[in-house]
C-alpha atoms as a PDB file:
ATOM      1  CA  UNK A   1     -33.575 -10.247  11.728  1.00  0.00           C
ATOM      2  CA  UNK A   2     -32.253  -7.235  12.960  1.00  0.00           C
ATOM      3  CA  UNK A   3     -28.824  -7.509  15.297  1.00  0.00           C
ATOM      4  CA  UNK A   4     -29.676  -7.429  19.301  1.00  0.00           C
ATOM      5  CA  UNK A   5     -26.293  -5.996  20.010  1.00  0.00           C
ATOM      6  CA  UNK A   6     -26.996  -3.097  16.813  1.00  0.00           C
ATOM      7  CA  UNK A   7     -30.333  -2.571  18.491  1.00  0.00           C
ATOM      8  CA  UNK A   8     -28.170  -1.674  22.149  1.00  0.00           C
ATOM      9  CA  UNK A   9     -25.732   0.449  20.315  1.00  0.00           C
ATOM     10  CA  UNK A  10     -28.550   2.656  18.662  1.00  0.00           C
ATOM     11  CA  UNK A  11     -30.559   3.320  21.629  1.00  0.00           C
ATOM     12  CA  UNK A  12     -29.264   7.022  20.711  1.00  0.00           C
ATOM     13  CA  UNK A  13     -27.879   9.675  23.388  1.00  0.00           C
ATOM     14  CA  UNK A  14     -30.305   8.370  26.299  1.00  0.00           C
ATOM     15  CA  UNK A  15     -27.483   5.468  26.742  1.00  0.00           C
ATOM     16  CA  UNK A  16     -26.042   7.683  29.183  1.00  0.00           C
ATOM     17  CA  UNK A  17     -29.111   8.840  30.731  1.00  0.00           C
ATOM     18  CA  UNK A  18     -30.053   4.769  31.393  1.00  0.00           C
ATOM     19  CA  UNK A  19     -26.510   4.034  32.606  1.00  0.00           C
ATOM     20  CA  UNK A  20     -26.898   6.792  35.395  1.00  0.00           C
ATOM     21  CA  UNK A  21     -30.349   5.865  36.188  1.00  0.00           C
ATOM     22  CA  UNK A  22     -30.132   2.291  36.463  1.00  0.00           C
ATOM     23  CA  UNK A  23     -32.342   1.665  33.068  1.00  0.00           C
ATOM     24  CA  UNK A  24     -32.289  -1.511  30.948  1.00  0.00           C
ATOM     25  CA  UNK A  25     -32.963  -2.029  27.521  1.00  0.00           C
ATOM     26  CA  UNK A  26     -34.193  -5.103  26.607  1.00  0.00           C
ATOM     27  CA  UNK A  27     -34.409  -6.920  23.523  1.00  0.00           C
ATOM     28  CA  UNK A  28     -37.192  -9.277  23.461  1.00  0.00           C
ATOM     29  CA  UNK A  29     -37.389  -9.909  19.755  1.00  0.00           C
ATOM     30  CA  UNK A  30     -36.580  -9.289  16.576  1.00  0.00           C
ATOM     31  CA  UNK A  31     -38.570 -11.262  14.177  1.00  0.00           C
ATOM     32  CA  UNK A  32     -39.303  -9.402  10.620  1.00  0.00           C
ATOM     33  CA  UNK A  33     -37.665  -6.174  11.423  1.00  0.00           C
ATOM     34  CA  UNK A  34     -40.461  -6.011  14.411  1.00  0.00           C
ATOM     35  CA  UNK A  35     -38.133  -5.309  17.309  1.00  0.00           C
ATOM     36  CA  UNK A  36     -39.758  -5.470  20.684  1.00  0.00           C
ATOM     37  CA  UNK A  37     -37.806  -3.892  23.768  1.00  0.00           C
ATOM     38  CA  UNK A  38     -39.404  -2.794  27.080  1.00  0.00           C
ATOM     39  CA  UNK A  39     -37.831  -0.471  29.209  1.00  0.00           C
ATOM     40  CA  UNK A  40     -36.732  -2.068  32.819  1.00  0.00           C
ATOM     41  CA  UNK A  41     -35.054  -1.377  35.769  1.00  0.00           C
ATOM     42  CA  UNK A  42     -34.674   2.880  36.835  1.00  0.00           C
ATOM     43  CA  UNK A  43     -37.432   3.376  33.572  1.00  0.00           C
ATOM     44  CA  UNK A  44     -39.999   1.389  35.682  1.00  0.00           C
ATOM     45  CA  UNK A  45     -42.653   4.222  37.218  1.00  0.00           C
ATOM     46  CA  UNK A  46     -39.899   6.941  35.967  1.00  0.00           C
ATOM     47  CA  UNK A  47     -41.999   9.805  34.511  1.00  0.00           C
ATOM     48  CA  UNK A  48     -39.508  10.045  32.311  1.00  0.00           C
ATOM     49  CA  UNK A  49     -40.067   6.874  30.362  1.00  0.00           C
ATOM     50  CA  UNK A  50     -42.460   8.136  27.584  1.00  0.00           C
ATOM     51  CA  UNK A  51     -39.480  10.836  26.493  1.00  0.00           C
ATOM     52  CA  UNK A  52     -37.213   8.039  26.890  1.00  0.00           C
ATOM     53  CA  UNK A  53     -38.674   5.505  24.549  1.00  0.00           C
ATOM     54  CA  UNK A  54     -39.745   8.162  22.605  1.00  0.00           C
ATOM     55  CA  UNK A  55     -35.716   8.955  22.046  1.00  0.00           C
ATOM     56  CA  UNK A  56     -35.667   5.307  21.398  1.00  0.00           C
ATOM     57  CA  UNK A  57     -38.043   4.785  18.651  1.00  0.00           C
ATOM     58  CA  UNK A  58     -36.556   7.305  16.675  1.00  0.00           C
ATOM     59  CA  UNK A  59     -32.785   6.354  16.437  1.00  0.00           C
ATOM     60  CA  UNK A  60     -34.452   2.557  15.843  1.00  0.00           C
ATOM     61  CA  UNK A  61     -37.001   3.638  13.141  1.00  0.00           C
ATOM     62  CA  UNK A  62     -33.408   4.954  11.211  1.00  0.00           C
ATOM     63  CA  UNK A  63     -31.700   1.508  11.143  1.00  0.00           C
ATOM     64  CA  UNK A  64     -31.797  -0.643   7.775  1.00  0.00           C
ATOM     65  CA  UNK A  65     -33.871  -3.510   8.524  1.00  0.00           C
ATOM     66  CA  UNK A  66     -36.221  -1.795  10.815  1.00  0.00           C
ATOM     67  CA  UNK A  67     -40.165  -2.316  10.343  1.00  0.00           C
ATOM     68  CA  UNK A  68     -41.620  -1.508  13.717  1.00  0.00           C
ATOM     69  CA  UNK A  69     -40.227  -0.698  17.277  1.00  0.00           C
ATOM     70  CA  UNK A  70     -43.050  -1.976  19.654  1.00  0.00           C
ATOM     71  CA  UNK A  71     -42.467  -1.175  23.154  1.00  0.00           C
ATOM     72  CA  UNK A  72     -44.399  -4.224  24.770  1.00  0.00           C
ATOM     73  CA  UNK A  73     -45.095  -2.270  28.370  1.00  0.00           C
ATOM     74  CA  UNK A  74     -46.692   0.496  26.611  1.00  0.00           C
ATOM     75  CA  UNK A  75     -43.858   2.980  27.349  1.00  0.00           C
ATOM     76  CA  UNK A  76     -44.600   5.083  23.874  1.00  0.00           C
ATOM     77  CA  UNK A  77     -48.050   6.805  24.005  1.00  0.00           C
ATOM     78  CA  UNK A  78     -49.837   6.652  20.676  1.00  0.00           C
ATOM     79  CA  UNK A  79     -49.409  10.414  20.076  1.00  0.00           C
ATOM     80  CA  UNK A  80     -45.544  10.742  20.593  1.00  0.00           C
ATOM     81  CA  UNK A  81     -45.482   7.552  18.158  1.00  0.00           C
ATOM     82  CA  UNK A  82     -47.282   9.797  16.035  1.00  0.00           C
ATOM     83  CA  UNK A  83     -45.568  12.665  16.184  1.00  0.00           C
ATOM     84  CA  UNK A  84     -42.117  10.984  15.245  1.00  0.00           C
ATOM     85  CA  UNK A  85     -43.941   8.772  12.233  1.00  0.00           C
ATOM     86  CA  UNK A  86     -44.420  12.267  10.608  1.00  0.00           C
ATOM     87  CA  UNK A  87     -40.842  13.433  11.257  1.00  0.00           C
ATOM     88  CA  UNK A  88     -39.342  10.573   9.628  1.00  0.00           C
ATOM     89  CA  UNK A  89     -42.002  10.911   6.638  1.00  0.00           C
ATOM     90  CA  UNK A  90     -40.360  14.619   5.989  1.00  0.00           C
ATOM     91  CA  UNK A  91     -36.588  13.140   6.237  1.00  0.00           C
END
């Protein structure tokens, strides 16, 4: 089980960018390295959100522990999952 409060404190430089925006995290689990957030608050409707959690996924993806970031209201289209997957894979 990966740390909730590690999970916060990773959330990379768009920390700022929630705090002035109103944006929430939030941890809903963290079963088997499977950490599911959704993005709440100033990310809801923001057309911003898919950058965002994109931002997200990668700083997550970095930790120890880490299997899977699922963002449970969809807030990561399939493509810029994608596109990070194969950035990692050449790290």
């Amino acid at each position: 089980m990966v740390d909730e409060q590690l999970i916060l404190d990773s959330v990379g430089p768009v920390q700022a960018i929630l705090d002035a925006h109103d944006g929430v995290v939030n941890v809903v689990d963290t079963t088997d390295g499977i950490i599911m957030i959704s993005l709440e608050g100033g990310c809801t409707g923001c057309s911003s959100t898919p950058m965002t959690a994109m931002q997200i996924y990668y700083s997550l993806m970095k930790l120890d522990g880490v299997n899977d970031v699922v963002f449970v209201n969809g807030e990561l289209p399939a493509y810029m999952r994608s596109f990070i997957d194969e950035k990692l894979g050449q790290q």
